[in-house]
PDB file of N, CA and C in Angstrom:
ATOM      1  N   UNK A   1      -6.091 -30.370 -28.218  1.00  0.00           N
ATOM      2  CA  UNK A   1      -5.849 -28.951 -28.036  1.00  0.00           C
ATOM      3  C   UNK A   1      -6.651 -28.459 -26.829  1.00  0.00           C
ATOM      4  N   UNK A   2      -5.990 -27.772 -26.229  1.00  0.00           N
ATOM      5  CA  UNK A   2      -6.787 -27.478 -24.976  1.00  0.00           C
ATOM      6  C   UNK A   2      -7.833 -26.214 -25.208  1.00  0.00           C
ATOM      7  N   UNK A   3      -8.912 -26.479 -24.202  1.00  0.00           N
ATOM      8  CA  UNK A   3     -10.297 -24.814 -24.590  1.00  0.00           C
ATOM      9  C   UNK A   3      -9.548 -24.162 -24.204  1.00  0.00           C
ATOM     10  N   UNK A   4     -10.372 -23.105 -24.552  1.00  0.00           N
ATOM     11  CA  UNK A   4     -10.120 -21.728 -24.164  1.00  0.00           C
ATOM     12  C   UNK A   4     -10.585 -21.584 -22.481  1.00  0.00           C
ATOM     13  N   UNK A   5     -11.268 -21.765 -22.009  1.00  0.00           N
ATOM     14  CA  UNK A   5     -11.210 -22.192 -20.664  1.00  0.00           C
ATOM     15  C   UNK A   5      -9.884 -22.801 -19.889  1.00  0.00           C
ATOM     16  N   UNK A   6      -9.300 -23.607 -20.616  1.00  0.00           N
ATOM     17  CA  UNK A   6      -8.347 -24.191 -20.145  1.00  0.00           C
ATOM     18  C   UNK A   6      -7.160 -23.513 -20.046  1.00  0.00           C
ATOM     19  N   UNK A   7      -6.727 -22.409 -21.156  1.00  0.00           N
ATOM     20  CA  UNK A   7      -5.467 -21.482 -21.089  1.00  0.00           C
ATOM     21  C   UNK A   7      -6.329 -20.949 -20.415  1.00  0.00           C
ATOM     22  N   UNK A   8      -7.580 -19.848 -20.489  1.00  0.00           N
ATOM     23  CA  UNK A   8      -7.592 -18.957 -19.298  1.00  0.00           C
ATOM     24  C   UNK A   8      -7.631 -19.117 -17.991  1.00  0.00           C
ATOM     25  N   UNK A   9      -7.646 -20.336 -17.188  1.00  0.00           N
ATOM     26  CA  UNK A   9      -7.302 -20.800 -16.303  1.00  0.00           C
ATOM     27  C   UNK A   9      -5.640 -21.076 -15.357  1.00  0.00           C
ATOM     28  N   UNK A  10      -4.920 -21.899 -17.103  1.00  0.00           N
ATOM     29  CA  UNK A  10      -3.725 -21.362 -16.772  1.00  0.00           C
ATOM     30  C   UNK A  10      -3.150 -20.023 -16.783  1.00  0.00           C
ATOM     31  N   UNK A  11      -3.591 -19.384 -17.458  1.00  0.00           N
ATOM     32  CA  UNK A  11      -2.582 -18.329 -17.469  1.00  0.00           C
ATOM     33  C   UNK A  11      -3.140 -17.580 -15.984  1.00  0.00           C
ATOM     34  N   UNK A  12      -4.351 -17.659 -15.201  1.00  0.00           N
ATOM     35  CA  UNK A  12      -4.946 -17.352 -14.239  1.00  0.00           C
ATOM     36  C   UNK A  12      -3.957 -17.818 -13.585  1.00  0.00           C
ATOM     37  N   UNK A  13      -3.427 -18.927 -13.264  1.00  0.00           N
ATOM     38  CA  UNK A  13      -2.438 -19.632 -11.875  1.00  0.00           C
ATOM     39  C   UNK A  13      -1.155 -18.925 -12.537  1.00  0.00           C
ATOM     40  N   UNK A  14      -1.035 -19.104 -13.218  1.00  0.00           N
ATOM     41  CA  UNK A  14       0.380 -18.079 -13.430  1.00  0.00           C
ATOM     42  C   UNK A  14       0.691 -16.682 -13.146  1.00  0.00           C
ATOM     43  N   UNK A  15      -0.387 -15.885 -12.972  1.00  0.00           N
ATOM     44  CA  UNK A  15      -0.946 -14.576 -12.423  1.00  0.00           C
ATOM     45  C   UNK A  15      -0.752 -14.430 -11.246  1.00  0.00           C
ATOM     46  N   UNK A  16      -1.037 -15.927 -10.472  1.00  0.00           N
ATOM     47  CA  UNK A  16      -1.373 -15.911  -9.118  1.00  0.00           C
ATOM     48  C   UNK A  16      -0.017 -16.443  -8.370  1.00  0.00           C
ATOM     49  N   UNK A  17       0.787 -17.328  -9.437  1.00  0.00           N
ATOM     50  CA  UNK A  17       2.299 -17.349  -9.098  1.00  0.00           C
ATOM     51  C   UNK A  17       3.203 -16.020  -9.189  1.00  0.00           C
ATOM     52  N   UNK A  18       2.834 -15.500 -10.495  1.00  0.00           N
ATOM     53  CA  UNK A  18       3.709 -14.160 -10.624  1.00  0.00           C
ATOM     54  C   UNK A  18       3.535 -13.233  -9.287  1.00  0.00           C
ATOM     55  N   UNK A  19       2.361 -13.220  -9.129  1.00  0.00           N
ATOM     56  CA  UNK A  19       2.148 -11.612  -7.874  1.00  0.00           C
ATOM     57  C   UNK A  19       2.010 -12.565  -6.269  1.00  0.00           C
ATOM     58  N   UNK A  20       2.383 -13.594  -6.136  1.00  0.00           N
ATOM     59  CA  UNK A  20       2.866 -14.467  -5.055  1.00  0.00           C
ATOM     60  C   UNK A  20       4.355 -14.301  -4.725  1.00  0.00           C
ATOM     61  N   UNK A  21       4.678 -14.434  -5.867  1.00  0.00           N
ATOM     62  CA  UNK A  21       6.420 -14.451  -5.942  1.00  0.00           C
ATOM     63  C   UNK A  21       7.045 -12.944  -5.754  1.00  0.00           C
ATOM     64  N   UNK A  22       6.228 -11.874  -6.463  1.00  0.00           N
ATOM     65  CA  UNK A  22       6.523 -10.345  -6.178  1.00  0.00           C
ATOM     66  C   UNK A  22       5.777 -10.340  -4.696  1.00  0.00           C
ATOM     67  N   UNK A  23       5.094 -10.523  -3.904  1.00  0.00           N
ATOM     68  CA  UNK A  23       4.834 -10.115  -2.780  1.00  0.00           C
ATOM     69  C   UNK A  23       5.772 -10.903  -1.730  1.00  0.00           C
ATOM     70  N   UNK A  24       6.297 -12.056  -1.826  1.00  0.00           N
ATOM     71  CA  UNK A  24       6.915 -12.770  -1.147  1.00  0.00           C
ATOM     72  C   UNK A  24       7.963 -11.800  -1.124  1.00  0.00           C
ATOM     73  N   UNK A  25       8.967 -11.359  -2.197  1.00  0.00           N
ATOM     74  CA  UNK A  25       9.934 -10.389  -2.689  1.00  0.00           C
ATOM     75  C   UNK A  25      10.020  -9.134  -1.414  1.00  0.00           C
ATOM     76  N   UNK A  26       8.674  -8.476  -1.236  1.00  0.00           N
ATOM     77  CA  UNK A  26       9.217  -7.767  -0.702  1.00  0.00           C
ATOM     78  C   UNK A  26       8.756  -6.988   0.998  1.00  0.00           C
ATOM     79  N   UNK A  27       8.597  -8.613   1.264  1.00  0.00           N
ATOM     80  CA  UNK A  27       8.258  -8.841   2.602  1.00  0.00           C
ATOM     81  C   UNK A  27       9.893  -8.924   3.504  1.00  0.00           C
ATOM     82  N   UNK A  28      10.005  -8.103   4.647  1.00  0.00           N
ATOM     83  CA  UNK A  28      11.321  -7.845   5.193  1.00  0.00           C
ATOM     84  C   UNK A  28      11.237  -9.199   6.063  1.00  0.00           C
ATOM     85  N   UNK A  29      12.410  -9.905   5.953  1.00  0.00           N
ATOM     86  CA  UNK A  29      12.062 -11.154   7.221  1.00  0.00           C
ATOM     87  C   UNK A  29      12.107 -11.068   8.757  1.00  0.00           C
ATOM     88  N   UNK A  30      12.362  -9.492   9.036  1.00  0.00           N
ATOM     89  CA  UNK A  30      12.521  -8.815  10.546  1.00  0.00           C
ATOM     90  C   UNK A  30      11.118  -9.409  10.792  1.00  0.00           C
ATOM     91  N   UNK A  31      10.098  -9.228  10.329  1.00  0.00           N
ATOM     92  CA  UNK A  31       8.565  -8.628  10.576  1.00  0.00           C
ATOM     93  C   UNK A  31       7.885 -10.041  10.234  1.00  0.00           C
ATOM     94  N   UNK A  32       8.731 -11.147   9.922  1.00  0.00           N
ATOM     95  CA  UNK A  32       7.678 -12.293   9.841  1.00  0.00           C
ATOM     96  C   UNK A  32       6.937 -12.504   9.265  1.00  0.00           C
ATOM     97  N   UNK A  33       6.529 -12.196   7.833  1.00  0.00           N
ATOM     98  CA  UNK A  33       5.634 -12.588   7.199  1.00  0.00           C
ATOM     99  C   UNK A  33       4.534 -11.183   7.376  1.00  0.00           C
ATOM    100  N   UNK A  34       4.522 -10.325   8.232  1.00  0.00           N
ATOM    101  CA  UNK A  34       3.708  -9.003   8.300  1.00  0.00           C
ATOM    102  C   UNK A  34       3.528  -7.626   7.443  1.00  0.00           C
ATOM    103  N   UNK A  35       3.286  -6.799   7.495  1.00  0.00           N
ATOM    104  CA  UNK A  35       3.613  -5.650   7.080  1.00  0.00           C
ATOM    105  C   UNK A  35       3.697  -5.574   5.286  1.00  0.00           C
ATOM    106  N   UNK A  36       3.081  -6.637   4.388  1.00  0.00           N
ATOM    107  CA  UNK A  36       2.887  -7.123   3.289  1.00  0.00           C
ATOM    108  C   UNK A  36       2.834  -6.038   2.315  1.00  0.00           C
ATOM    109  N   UNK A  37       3.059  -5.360   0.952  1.00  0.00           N
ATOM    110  CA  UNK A  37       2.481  -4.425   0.133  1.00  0.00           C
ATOM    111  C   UNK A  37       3.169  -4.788  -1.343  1.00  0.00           C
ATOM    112  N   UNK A  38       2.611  -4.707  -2.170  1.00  0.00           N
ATOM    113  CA  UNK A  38       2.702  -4.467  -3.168  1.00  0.00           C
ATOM    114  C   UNK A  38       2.255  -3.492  -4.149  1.00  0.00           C
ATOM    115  N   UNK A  39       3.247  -2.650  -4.843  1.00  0.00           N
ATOM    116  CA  UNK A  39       2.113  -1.842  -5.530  1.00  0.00           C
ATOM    117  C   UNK A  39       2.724  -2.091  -7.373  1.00  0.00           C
ATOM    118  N   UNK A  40       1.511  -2.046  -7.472  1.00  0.00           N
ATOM    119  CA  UNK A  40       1.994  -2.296  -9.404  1.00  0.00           C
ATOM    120  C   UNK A  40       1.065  -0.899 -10.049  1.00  0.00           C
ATOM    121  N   UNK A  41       2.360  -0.640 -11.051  1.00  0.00           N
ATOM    122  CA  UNK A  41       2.254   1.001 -11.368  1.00  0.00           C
ATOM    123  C   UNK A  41       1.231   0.011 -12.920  1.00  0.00           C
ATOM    124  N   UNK A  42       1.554   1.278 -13.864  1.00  0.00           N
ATOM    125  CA  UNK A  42       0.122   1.667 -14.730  1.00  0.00           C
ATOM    126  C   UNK A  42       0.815   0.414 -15.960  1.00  0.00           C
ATOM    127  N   UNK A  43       1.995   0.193 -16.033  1.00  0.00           N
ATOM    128  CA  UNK A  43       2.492  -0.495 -17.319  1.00  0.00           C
ATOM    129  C   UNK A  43       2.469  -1.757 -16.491  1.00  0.00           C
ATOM    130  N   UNK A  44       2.530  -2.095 -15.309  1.00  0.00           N
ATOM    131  CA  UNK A  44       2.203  -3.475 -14.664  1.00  0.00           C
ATOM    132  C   UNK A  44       0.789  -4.061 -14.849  1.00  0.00           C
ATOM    133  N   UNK A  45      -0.080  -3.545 -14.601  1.00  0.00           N
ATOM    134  CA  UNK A  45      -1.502  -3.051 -15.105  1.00  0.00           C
ATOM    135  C   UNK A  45      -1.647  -3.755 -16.373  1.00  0.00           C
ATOM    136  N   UNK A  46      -1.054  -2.811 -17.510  1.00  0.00           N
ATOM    137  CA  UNK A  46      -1.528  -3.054 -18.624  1.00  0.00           C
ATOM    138  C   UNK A  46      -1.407  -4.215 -18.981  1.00  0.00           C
ATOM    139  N   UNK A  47      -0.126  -4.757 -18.843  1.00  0.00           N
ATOM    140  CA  UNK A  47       1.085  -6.154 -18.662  1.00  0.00           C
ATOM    141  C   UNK A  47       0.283  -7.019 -18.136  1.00  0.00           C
ATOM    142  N   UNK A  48      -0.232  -6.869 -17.341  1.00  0.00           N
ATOM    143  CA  UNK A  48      -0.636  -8.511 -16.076  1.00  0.00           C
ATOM    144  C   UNK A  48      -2.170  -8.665 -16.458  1.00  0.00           C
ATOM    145  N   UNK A  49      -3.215  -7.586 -17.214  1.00  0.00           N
ATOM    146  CA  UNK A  49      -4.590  -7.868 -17.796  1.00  0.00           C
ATOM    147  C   UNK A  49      -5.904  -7.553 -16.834  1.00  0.00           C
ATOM    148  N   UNK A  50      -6.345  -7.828 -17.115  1.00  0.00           N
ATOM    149  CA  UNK A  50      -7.915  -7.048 -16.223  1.00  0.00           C
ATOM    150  C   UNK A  50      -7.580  -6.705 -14.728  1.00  0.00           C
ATOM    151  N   UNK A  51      -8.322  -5.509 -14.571  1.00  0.00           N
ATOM    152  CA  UNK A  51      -8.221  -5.137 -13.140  1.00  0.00           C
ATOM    153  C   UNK A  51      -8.869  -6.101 -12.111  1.00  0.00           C
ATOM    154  N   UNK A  52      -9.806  -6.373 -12.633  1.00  0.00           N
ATOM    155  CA  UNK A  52     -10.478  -7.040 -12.070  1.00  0.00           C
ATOM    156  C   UNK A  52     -10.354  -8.599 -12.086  1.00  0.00           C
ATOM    157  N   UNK A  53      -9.548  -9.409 -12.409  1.00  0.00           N
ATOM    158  CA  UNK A  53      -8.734 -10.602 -12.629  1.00  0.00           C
ATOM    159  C   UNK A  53      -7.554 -10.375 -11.419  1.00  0.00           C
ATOM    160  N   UNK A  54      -6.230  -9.044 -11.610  1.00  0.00           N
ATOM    161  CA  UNK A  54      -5.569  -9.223 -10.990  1.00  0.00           C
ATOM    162  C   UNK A  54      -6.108  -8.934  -9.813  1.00  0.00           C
ATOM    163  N   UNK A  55      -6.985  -8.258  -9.006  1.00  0.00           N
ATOM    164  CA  UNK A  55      -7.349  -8.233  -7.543  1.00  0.00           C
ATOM    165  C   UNK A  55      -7.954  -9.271  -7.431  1.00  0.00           C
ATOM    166  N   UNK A  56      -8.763 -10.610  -7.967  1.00  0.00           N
ATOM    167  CA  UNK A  56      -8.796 -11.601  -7.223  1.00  0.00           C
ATOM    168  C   UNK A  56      -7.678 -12.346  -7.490  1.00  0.00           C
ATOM    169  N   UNK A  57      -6.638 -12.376  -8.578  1.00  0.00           N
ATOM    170  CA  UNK A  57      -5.530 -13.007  -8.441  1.00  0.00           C
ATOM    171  C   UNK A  57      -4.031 -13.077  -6.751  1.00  0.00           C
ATOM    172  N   UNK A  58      -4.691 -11.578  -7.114  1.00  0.00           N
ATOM    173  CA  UNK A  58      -3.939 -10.634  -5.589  1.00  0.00           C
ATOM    174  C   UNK A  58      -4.579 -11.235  -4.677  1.00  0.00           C
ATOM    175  N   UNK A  59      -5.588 -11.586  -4.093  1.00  0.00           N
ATOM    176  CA  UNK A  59      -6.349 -12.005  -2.881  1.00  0.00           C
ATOM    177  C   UNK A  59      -5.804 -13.444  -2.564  1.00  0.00           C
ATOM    178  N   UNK A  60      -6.155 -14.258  -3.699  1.00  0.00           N
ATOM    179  CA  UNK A  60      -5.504 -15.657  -3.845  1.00  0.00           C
ATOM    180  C   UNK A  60      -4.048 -15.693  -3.126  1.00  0.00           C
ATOM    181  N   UNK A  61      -3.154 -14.976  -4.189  1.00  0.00           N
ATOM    182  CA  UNK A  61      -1.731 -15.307  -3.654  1.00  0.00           C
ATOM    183  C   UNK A  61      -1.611 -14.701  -2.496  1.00  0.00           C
ATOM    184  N   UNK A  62      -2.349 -13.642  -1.661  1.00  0.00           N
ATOM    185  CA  UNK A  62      -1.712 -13.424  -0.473  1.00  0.00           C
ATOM    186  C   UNK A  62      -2.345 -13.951   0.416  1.00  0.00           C
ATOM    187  N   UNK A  63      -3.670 -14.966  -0.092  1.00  0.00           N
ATOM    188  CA  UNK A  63      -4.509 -15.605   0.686  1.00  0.00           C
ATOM    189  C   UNK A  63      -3.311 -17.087   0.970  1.00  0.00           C
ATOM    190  N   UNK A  64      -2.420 -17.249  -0.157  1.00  0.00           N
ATOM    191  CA  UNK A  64      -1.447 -18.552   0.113  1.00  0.00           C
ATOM    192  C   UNK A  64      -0.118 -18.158   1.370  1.00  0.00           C
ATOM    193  N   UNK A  65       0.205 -16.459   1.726  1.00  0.00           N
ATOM    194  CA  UNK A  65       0.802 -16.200   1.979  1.00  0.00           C
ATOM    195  C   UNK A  65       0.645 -16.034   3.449  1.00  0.00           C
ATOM    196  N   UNK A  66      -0.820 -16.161   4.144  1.00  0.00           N
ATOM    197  CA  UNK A  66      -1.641 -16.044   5.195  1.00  0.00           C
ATOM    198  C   UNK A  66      -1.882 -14.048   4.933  1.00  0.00           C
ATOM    199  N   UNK A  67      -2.151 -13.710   3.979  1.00  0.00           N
ATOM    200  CA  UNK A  67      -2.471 -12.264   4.606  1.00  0.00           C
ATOM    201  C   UNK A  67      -4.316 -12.061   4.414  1.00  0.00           C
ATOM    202  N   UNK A  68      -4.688 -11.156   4.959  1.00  0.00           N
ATOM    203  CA  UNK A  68      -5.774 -10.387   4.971  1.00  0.00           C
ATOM    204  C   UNK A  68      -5.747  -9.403   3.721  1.00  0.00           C
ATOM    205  N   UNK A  69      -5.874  -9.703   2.746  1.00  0.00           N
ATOM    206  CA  UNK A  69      -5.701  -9.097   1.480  1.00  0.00           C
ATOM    207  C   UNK A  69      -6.701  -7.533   1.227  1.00  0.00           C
ATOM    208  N   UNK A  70      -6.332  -6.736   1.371  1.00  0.00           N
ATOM    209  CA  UNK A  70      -7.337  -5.156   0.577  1.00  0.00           C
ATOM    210  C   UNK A  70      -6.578  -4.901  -0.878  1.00  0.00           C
ATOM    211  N   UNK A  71      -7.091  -4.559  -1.984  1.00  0.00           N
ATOM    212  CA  UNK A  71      -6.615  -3.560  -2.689  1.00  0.00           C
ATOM    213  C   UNK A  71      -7.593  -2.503  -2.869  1.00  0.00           C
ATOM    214  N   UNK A  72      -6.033  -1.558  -3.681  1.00  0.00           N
ATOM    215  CA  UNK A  72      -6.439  -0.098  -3.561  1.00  0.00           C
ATOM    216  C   UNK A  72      -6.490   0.513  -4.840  1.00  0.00           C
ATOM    217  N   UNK A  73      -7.092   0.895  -5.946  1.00  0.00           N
ATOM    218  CA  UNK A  73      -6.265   1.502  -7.008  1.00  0.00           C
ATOM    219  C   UNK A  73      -6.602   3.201  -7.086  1.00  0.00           C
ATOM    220  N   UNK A  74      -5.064   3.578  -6.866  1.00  0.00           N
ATOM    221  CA  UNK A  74      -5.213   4.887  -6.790  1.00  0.00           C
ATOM    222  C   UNK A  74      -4.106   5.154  -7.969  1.00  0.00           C
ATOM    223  N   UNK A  75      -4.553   6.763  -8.584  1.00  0.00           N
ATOM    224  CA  UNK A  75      -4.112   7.461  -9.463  1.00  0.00           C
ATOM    225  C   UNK A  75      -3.187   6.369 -10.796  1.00  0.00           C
ATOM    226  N   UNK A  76      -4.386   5.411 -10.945  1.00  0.00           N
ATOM    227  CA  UNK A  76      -3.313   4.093 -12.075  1.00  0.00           C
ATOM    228  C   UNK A  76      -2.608   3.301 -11.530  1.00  0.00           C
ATOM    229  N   UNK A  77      -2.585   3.294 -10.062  1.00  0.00           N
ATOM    230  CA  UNK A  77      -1.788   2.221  -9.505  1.00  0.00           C
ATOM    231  C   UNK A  77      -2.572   1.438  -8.559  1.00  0.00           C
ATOM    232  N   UNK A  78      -2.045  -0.155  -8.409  1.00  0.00           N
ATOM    233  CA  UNK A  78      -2.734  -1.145  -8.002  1.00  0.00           C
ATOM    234  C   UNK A  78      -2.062  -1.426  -6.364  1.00  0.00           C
ATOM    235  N   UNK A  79      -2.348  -0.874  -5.370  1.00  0.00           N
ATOM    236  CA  UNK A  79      -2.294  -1.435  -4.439  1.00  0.00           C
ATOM    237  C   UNK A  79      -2.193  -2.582  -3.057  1.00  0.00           C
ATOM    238  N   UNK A  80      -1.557  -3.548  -2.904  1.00  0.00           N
ATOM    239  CA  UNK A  80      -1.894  -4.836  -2.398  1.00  0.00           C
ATOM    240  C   UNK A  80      -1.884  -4.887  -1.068  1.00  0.00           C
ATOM    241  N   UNK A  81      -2.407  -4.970  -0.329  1.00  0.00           N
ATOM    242  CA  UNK A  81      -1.925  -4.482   1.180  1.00  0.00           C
ATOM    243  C   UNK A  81      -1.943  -5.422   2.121  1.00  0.00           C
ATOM    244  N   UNK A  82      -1.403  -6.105   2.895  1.00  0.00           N
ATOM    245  CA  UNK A  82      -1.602  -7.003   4.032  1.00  0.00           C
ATOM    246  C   UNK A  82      -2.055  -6.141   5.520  1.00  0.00           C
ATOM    247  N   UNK A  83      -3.507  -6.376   5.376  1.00  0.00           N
ATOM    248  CA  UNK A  83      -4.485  -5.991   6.699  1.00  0.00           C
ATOM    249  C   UNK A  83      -4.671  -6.769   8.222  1.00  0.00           C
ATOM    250  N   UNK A  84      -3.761  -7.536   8.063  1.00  0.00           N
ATOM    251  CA  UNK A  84      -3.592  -8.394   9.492  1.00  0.00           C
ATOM    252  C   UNK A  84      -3.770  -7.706  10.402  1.00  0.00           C
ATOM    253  N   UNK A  85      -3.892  -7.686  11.730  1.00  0.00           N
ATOM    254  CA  UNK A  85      -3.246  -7.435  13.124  1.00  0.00           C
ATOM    255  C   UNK A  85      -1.847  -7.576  13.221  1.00  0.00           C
ATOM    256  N   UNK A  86      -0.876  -7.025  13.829  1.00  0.00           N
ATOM    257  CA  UNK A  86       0.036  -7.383  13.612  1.00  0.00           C
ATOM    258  C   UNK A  86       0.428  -7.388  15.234  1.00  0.00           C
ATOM    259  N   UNK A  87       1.164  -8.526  15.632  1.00  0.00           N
ATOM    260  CA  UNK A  87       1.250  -8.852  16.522  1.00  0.00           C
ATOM    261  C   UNK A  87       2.240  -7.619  17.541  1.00  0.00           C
ATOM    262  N   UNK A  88       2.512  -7.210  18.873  1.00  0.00           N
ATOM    263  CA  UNK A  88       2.813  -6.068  19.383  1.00  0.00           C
ATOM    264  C   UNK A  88       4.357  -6.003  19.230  1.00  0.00           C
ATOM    265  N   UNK A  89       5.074  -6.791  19.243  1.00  0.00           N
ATOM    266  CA  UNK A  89       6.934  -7.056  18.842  1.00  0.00           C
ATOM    267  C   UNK A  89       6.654  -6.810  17.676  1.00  0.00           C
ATOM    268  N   UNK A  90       6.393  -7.072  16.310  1.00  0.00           N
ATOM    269  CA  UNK A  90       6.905  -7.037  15.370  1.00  0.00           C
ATOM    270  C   UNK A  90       6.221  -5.140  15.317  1.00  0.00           C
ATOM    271  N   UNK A  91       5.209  -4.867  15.525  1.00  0.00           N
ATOM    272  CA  UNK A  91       4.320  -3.624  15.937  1.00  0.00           C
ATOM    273  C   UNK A  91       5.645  -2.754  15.962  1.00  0.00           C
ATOM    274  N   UNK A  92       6.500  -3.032  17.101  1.00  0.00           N
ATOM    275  CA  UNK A  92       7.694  -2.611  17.972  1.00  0.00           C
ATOM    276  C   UNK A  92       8.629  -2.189  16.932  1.00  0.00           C
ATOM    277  N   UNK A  93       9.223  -3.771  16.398  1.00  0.00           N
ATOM    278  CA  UNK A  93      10.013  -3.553  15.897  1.00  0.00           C
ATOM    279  C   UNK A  93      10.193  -2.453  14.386  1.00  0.00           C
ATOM    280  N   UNK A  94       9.065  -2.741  13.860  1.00  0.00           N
ATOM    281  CA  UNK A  94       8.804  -1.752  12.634  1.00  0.00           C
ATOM    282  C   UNK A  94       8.964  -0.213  13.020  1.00  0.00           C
ATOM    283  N   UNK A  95       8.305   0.129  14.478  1.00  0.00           N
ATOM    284  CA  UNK A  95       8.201   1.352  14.503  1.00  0.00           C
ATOM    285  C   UNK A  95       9.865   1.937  15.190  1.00  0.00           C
ATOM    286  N   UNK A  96      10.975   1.076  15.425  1.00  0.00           N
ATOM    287  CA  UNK A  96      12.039   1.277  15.576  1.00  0.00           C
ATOM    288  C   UNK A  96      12.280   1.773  14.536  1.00  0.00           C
ATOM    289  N   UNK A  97      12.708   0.576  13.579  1.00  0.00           N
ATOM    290  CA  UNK A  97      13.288   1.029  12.297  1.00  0.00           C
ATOM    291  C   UNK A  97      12.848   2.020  11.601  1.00  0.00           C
ATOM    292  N   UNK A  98      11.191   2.320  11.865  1.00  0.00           N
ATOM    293  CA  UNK A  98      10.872   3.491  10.803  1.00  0.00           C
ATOM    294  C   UNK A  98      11.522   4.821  11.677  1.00  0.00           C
ATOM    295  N   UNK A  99      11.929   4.610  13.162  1.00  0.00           N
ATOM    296  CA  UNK A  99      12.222   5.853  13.784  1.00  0.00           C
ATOM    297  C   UNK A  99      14.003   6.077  13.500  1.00  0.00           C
ATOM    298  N   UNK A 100      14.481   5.459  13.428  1.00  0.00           N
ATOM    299  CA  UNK A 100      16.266   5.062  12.700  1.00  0.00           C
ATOM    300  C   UNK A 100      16.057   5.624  11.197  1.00  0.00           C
ATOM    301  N   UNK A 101      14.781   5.111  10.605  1.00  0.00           N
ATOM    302  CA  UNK A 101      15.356   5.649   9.217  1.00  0.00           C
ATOM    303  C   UNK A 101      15.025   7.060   9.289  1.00  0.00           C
ATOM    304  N   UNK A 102      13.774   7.669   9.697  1.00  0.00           N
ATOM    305  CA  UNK A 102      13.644   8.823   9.781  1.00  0.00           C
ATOM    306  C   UNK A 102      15.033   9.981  10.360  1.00  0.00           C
ATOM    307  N   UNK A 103      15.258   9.686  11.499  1.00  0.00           N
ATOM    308  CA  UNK A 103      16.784  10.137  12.248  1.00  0.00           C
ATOM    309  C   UNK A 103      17.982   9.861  10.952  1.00  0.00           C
ATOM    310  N   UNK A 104      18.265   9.241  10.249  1.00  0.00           N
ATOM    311  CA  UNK A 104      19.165   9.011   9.411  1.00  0.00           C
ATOM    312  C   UNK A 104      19.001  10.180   8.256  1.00  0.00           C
ATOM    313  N   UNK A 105      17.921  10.153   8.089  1.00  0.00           N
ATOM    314  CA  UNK A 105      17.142  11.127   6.782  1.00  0.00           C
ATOM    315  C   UNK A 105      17.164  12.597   7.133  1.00  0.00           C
ATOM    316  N   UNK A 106      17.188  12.910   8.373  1.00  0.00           N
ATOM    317  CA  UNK A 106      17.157  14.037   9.248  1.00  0.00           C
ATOM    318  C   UNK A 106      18.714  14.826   8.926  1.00  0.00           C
ATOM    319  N   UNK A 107      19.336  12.914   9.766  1.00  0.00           N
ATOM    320  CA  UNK A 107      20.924  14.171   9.947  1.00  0.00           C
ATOM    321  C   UNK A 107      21.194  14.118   8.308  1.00  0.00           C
ATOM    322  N   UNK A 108      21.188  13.253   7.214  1.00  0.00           N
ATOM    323  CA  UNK A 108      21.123  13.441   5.599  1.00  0.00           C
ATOM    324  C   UNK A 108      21.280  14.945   5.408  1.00  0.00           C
ATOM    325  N   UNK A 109      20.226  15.258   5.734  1.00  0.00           N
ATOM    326  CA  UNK A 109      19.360  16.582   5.307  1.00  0.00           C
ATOM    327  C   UNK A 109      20.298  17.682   5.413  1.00  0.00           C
ATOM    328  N   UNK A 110      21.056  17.753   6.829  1.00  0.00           N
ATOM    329  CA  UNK A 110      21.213  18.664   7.891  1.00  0.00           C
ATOM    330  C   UNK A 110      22.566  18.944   7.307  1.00  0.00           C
ATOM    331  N   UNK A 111      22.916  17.819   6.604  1.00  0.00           N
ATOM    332  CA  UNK A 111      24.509  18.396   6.625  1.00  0.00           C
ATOM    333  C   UNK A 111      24.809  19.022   5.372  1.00  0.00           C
ATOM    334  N   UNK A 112      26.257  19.836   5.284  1.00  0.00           N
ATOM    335  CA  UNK A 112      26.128  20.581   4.568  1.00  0.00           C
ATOM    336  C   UNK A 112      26.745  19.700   3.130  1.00  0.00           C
ATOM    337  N   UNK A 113      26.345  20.596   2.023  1.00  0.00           N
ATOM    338  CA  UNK A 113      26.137  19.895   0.495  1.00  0.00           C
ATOM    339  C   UNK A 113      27.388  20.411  -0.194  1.00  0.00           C
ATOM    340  N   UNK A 114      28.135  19.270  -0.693  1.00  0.00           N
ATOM    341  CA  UNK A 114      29.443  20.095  -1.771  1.00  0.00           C
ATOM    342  C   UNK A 114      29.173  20.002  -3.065  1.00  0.00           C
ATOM    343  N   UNK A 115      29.280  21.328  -3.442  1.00  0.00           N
ATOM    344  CA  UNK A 115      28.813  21.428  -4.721  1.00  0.00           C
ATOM    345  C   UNK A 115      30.140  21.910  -5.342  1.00  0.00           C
TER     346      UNK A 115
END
């Protein structure tokens, strides 16, 4: 029968697979591996077990992912952030798209509503 050391270990790499596999998820492949985040709300939290387990679990998997790992926990939510440099093209390219989606959201706005 295995210690108790031994499941809490596994279930530790399984932690570190689960929030590997959600950060991989929702990395855009425009940006290369950059621009990294995850955020896990208050029932993810409760679900996944110590705060303090999942932020070094979080560090680990985005340490497998090459990121510069910070977290944040604000108002019950867990933050994951990829702190890299980010190289000046992909820099570029992000701030395109965030300027397209903004302009999209604009004319959204502008037009008129049928009710």
């Amino acid at each position: 029968m295995p210690s108790e050391d031994e499941l809490a270990r596994r279930r530790y790499e399984k932690l570190v697979d689960r929030l590997e596999t959600l950060m991989r998820a929702g990395l855009n492949p425009m940006y290369e591996g950059y621009y990294g985040q995850l955020v896990l709300g208050r029932e993810d939290l409760t679900e996944m077990g110590e705060l303090k387990d999942l932020r070094r679990a979080a560090r680990e998997a985005g340490g497998r992912l090459g990121w510069k790992v910070a977290t944040r926990l604000v108002d019950g939510r867990l933050f994951v952030l990829d702190q890299r440099e980010v190289p000046e093209e992909i820099e570029r390219l992000a701030g395109d798209a965030t300027a397209e989606a903004v302009d999209l959201a604009r004319e959204r706005a502008s037009r008129p509503r049928l009710t």
